[in-house]
Every structure is written in structure tokens, then in C-alpha cells.
C-alpha atoms as a PDB file:
ATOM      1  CA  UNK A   1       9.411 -11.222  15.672  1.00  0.00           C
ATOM      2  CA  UNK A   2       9.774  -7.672  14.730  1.00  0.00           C
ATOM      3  CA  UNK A   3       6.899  -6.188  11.788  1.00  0.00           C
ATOM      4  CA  UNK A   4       4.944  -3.511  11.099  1.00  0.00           C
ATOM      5  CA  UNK A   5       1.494  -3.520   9.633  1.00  0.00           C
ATOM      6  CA  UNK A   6      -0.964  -1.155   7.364  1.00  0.00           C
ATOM      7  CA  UNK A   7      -4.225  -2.545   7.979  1.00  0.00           C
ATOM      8  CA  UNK A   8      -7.593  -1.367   6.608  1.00  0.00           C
ATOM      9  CA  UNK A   9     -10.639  -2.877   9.151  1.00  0.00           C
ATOM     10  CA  UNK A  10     -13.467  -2.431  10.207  1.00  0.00           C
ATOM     11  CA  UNK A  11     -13.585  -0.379  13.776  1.00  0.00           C
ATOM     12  CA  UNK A  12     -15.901  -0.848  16.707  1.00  0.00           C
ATOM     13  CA  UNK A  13     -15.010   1.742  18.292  1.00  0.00           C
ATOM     14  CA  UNK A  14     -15.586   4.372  15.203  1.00  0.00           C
ATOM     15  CA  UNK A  15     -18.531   2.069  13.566  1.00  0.00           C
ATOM     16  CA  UNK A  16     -16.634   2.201  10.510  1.00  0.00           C
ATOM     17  CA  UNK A  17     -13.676   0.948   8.444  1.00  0.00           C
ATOM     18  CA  UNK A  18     -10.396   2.620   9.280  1.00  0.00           C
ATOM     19  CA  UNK A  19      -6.634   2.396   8.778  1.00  0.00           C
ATOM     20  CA  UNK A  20      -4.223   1.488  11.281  1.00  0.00           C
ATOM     21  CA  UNK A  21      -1.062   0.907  12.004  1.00  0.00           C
ATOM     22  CA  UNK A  22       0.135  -2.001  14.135  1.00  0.00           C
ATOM     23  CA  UNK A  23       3.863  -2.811  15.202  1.00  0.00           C
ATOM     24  CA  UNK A  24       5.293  -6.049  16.741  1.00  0.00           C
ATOM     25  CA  UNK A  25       9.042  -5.215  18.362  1.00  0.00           C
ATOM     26  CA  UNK A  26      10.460  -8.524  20.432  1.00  0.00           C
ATOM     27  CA  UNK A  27       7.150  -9.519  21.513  1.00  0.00           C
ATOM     28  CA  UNK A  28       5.354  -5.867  21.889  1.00  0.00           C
ATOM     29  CA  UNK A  29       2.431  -5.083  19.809  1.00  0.00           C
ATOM     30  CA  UNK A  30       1.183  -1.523  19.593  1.00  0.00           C
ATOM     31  CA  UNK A  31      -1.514  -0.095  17.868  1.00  0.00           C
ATOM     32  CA  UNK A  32      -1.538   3.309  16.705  1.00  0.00           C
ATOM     33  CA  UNK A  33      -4.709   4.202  17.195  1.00  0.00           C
ATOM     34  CA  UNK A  34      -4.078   8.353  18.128  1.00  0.00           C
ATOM     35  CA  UNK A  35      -2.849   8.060  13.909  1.00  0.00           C
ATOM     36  CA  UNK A  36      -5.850   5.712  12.989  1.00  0.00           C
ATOM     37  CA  UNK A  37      -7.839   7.342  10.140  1.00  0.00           C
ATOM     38  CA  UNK A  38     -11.589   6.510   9.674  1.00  0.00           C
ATOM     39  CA  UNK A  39     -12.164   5.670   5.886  1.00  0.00           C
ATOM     40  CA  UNK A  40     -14.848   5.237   3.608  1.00  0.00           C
ATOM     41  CA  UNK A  41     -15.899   1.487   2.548  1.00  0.00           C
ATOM     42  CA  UNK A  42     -13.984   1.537  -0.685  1.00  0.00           C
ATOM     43  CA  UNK A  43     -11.212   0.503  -1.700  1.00  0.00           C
ATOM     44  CA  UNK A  44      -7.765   2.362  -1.013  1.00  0.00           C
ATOM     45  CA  UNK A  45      -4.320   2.278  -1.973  1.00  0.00           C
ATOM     46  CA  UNK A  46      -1.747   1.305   0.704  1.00  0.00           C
ATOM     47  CA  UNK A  47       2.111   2.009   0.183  1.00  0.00           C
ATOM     48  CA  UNK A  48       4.934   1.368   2.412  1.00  0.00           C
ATOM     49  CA  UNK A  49       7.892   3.709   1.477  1.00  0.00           C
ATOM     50  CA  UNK A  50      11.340   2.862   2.636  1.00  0.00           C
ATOM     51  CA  UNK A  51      14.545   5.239   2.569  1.00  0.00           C
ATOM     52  CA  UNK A  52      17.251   4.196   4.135  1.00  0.00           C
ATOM     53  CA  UNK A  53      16.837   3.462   7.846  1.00  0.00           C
ATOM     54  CA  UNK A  54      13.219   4.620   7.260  1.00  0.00           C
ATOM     55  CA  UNK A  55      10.242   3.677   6.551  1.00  0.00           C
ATOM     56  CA  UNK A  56       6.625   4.432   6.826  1.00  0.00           C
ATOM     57  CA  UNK A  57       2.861   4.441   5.518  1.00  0.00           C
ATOM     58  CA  UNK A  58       0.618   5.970   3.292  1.00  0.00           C
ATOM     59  CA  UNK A  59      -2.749   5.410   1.782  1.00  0.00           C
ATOM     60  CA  UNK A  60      -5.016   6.864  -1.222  1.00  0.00           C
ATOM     61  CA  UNK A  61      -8.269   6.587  -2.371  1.00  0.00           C
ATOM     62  CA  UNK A  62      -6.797   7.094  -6.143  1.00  0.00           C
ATOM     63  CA  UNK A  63      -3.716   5.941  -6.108  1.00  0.00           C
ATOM     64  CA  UNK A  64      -2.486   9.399  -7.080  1.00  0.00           C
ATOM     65  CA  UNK A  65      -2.378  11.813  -3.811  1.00  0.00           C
ATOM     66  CA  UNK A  66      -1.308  10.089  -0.859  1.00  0.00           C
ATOM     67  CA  UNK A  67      -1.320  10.573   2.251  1.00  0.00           C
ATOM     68  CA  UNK A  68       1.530   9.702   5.347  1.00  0.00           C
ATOM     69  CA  UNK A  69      -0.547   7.709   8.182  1.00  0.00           C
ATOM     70  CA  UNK A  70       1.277   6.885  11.609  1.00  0.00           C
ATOM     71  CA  UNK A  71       5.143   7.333  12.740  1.00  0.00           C
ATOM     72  CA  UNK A  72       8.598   7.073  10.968  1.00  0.00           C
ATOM     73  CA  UNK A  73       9.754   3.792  11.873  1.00  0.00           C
ATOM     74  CA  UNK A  74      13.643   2.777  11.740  1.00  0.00           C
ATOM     75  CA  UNK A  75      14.796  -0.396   9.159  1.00  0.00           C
ATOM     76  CA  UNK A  76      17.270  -1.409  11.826  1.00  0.00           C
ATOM     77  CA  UNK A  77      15.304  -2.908  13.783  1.00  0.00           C
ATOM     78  CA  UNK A  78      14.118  -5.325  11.254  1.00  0.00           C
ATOM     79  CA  UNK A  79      17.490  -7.096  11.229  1.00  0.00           C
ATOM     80  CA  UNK A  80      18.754 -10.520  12.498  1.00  0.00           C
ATOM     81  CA  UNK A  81      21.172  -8.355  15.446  1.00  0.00           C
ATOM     82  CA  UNK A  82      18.016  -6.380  16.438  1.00  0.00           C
ATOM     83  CA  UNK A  83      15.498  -9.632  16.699  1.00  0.00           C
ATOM     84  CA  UNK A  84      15.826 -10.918  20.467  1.00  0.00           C
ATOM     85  CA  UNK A  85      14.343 -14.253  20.550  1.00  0.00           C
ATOM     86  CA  UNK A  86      16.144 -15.442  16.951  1.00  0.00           C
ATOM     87  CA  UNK A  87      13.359 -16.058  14.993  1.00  0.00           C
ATOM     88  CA  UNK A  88      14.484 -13.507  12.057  1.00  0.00           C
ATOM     89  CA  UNK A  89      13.866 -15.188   8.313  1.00  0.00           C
ATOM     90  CA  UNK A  90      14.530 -12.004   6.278  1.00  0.00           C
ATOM     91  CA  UNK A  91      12.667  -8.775   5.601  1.00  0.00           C
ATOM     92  CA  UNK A  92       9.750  -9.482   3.529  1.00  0.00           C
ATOM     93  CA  UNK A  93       6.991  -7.051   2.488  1.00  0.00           C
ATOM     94  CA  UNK A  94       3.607  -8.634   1.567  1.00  0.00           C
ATOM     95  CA  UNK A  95      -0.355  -8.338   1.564  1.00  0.00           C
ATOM     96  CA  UNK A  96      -2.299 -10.263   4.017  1.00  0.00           C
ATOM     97  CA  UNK A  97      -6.064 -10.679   5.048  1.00  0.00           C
ATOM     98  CA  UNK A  98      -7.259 -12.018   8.414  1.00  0.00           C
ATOM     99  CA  UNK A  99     -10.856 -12.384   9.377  1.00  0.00           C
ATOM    100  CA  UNK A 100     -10.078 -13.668  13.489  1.00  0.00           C
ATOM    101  CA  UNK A 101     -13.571 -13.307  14.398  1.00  0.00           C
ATOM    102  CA  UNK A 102     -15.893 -15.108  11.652  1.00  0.00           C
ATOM    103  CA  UNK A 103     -13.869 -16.256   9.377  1.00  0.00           C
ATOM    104  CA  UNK A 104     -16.209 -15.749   6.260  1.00  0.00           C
ATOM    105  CA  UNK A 105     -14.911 -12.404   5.204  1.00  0.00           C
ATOM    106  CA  UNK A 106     -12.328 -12.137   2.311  1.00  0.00           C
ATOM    107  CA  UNK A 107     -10.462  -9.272   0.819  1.00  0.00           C
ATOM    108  CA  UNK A 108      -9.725  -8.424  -2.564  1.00  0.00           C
ATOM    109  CA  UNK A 109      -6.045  -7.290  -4.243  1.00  0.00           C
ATOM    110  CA  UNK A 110      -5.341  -6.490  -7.667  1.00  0.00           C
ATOM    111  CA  UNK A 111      -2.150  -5.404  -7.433  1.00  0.00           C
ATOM    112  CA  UNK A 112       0.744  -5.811  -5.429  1.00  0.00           C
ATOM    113  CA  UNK A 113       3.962  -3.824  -7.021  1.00  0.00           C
ATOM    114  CA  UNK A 114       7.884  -3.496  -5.656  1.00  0.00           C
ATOM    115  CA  UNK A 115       9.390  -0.438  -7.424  1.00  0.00           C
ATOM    116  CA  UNK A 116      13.059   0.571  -6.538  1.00  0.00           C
ATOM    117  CA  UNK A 117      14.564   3.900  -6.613  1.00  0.00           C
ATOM    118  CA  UNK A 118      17.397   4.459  -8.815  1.00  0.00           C
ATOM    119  CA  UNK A 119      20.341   4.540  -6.369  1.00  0.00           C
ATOM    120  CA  UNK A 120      18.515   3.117  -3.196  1.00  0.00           C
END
């Protein structure tokens, strides 16, 4: 399974809520944390851009000025000839909330929106 992953959580480490960035390529997880960002407990904007082979993060507190968090990652690699173990269904872009430790927590979205360039 092959994904990458803006997630906004709270941080141990940092004793606050942060971003970060987590990828998953044929089995290998890494977390970003040298790009994680500590954030205020509000809520943000996320936005995955994609041009081309490209694609990457950003986040907002208004939803106006954003701002690029982690690496450049390439769209190949999200494909059925890249995916060693065959478990490819597609590429999908979504919103998801996980509470793994206590499982009372929830997370709010009020929007989720696909917009396509003219020409992409």
C-alpha cells in the first residue's frame, strides 16, 4: 500500500497539536517530523495540490494564505506498476479521523472540495 497523509494531532513530544506528514511506500512508513509544524488548537485548512507527477501539502489557518508543509512527493508511485505487494484499488483522496489510543475523540469537517485545473 502506497499513501501519503496530512495529519493534524496532538504531539507528545511538543505538548501541543501539530501537523505532520506521514508516507506509506511498499510497507515503509515515515514520518516527517524535521517538517512537522506545531499549531494552535483551532481549526486549519489542509490542501493537497497535485501537478503532474507532483504533489504535496499545505495548510492555513484562513483558508486564504497557505502554507507548503513537508517534501514534493512523485504521483508515480501511486500506481498499480509501482505497488509491490498488489494491493492497489485506485488513487483516492479523502478525510479521515483516527483516535488509536482512547477512542472517544472525534473530529469535525465541514468541507471537503475536489477542484480541477483547467487543462490538468
Amino acid at each position: 500500500m502506497n499513501y501519503i497523509n496530512l495529519r493534524k494531532y496532538y504531539s507528545e513530544t511538543l505538548g501541543q497539536s501539530s501537523l505532520s506528514v506521514i508516507h506509506l511506500e511498499n510497507g515503509v512508513r515515515t514520518e516527517f517530523l524535521n517538517t512537522r509544524i506545531p499549531v494552535e488548537d483551532r481549526p486549519v485548512y489542509l490542501r493537497l495540490y497535485v501537478q503532474g507527477r507532483q504533489s504535496w501539502f499545505e495548510w492555513s489557518y484562513d483558508g486564504e494564505k497557505y502554507e507548503k508543509i513537508g517534501c514534493i512527493f512523485d504521483t508515480t508511485r501511486f500506481s498499480d506498476e509501482y505497488c509491490k505487494y498488489g494491493e492497489f484499488t485506485g488513487t483516492m483522496a479523502g478525510i479521515t479521523c483516527a483516535d488509536r489510543v482512547k477512542h472517544a475523540h472525534y473530529a469535525d469537517f465541514d468541507f471537503l472540495e475536489y477542484v480541477q485545473e483547467q487543462g490538468e
